[in-house]
Protein backbone atom coordinates (compact mmCIF):
# COMPACT_ATOMS: atom_id res chain seq x y z
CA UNK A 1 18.55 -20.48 94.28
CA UNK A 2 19.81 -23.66 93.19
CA UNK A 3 16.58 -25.42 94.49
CA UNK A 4 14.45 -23.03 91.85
CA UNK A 5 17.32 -24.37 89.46
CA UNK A 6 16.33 -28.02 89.65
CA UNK A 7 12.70 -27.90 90.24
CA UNK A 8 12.56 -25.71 86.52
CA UNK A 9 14.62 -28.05 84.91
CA UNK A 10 12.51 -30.86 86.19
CA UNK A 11 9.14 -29.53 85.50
CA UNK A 12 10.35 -28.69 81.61
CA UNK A 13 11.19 -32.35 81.59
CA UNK A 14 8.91 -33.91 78.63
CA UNK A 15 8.39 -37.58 78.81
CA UNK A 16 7.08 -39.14 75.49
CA UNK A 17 6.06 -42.75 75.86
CA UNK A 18 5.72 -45.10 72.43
CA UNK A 19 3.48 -47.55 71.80
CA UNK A 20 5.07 -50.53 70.94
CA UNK A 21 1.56 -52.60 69.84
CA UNK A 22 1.77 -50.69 66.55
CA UNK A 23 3.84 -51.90 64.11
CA UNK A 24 5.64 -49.10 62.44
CA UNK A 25 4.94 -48.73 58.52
CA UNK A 26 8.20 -47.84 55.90
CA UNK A 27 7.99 -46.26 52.80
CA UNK A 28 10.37 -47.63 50.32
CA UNK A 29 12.64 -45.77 48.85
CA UNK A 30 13.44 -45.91 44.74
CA UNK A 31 16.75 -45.01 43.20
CA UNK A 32 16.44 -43.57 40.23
CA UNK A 33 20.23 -43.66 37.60
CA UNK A 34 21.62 -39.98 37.90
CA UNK A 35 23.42 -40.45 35.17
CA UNK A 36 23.13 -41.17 31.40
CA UNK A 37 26.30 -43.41 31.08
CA UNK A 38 25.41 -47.24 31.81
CA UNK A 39 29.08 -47.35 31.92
CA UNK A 40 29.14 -45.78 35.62
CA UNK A 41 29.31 -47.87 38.81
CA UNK A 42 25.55 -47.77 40.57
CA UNK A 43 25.10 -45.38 43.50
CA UNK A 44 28.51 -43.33 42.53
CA UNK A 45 27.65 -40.80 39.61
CA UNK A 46 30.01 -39.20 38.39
CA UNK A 47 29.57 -35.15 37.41
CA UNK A 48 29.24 -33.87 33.89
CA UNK A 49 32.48 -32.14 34.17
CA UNK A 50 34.67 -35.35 34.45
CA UNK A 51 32.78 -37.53 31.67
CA UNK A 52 34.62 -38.38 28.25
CA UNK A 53 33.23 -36.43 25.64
CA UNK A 54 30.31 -37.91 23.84
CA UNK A 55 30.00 -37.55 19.98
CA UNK A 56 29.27 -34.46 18.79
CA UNK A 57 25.89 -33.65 17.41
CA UNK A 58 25.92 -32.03 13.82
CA UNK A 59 23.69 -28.63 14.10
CA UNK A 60 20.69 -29.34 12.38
CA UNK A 61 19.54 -27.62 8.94
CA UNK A 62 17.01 -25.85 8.86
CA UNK A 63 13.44 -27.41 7.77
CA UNK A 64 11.71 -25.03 6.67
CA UNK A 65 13.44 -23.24 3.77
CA UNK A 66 12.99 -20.10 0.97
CA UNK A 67 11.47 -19.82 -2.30
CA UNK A 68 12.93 -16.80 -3.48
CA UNK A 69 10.06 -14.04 -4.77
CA UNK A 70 10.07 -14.22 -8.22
CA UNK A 71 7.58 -11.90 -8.95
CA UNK A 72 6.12 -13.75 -12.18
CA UNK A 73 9.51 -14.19 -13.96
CA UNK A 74 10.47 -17.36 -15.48
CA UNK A 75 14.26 -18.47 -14.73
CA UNK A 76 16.52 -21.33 -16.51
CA UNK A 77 17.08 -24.18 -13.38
CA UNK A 78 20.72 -23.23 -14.13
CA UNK A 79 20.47 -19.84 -13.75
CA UNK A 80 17.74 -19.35 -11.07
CA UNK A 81 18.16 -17.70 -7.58
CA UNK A 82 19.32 -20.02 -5.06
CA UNK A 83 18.30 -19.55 -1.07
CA UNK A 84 21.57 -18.44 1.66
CA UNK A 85 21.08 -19.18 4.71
CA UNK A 86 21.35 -16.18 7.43
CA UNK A 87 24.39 -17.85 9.11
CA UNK A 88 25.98 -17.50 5.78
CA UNK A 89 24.73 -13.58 5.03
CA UNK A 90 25.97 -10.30 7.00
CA UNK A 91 24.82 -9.69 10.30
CA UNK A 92 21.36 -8.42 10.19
CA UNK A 93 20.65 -5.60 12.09
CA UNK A 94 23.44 -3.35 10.92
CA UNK A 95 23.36 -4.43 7.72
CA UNK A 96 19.25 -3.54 7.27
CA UNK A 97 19.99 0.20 9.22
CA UNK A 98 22.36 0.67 6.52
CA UNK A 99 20.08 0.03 3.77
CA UNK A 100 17.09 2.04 5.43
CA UNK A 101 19.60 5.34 5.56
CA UNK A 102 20.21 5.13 2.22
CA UNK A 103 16.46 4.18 0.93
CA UNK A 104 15.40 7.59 3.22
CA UNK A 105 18.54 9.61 1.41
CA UNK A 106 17.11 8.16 -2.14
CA UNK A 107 13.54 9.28 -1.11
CA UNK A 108 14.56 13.00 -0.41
CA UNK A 109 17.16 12.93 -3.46
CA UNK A 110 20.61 13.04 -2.20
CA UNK A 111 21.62 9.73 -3.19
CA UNK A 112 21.04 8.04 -6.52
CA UNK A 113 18.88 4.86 -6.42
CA UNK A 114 21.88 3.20 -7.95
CA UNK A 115 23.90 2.60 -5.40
CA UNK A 116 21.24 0.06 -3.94
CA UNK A 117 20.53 -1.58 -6.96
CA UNK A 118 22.40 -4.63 -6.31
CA UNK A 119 20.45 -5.30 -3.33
CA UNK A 120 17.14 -4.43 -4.55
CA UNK A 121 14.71 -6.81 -6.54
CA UNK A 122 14.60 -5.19 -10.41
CA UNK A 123 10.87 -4.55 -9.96
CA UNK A 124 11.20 -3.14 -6.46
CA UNK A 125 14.33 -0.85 -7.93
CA UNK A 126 12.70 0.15 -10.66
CA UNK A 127 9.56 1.49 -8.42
CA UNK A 128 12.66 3.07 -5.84
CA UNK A 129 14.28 5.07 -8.77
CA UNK A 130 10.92 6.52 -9.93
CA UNK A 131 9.95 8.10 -6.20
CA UNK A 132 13.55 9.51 -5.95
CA UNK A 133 13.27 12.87 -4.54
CA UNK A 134 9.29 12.58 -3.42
CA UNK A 135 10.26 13.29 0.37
CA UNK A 136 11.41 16.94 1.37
CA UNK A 137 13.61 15.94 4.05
CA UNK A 138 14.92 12.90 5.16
CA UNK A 139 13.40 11.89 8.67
CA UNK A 140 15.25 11.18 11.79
CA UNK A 141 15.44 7.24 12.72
CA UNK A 142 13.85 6.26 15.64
CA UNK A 143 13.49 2.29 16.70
CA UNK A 144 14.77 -1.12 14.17
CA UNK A 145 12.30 -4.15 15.01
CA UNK A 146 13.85 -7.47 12.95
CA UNK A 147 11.86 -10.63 12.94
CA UNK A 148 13.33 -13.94 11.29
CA UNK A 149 10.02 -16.11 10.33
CA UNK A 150 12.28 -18.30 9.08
CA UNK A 151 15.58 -18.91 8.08
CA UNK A 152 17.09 -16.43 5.45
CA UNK A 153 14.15 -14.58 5.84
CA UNK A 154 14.20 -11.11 7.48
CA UNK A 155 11.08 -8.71 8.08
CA UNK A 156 11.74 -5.36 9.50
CA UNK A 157 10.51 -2.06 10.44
CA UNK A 158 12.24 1.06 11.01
CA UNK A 159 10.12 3.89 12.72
CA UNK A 160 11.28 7.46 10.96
CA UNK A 161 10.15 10.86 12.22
CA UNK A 162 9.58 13.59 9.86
CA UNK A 163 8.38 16.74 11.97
CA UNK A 164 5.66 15.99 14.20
CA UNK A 165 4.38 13.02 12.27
CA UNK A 166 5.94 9.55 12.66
CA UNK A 167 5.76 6.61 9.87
CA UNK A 168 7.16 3.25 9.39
CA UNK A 169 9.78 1.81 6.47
CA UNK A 170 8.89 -1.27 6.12
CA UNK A 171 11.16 -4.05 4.54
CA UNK A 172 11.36 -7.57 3.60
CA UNK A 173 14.90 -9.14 2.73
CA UNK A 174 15.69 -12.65 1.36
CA UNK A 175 19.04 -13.97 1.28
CA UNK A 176 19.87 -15.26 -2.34
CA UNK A 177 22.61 -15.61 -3.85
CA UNK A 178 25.03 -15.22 -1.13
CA UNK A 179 23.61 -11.28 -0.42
CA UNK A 180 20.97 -9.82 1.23
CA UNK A 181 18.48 -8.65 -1.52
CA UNK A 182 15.70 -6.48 -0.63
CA UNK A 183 12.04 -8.27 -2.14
CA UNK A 184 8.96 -5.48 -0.26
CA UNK A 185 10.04 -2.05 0.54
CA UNK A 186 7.28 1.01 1.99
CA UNK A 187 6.93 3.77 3.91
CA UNK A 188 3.76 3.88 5.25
């Protein structure tokens, strides 16, 4: 048995020969800096973790920026709206579910349009006040979709279901003056 032992290993013997009349070829190799500090010793980087704390990079403002709806009026410079930023408003999504509840309560009469008249444009208020108490009930809330085209700027729909039929409130807000203040309002 030890015979058949030997004579296996030998024939799964592989014998590779080289052929030394062929030069062999290298590829050269490129190091590349890891890091971003010239202030590091070459070929030991050092992790992000350990590195001194670079300065601090102000958060940029924003570029693009709002020209409050005026809807035709006139204003003094002094005395004209001025633009808020949204980091500087309430948050958003709460704060436009809130409205929406009470615009639906206005439309079916059990709340006075009053009580969202500092956060309604005076045309847009005036129009709310006149269809208070158009809608027989007030509609059961279904889904809040918030877009931010830019910043200060909110658009929103709120889905509402009223019996078997389903429409859409939809609102535009613009943060002036340090509120939220409601500029296109509609349930479609």
């Amino acid at each position: 048995m030890a015979d058949n032992e030997t004579d296996l290993h030998r024939d799964s013997l592989v014998m590779t020969t080289i052929d030394l009349s062929i030069e062999p070829t290298f590829k050269t190799i490129r190091f590349s800096t890891i890091s971003s500090s010239q202030d590091e010793i070459p070929g030991h980087p050092v992790l992000d973790l350990f590195r001194s704390p670079g300065p601090v990079a102000e958060p940029q403002k924003a570029k693009l920026y709002l020209v409050p709806k005026s809807y035709g009026d006139e204003f003094d410079p002094d005395f004209a709206p001025i633009p808020t930023s949204a980091s500087e408003l309430p948050e958003l999504s709460s704060w436009i579910l809130k409205y929406a509840v009470s615009a639906l309560e206005i439309w079916a009469g059990k709340r006075p349009a009053a009580q969202l008249a500092r956060w309604t444009h005076r045309n847009l208020y005036t129009q709310l006040s006149s269809e208070a108490g158009s809608l027989k009930e007030i509609g059961r809330i279904r889904k809040l979709h918030v877009t931010e085209p830019l910043d200060g700027i909110s658009e929103s729909v709120l889905t509402v279901r009223y019996g078997d039929r389903l429409r859409s409130l939809v609102m535009r807000f613009e943060g002036i003056d340090q509120k939220w203040l409601c500029t296109e309002l509609f349930l479609i």
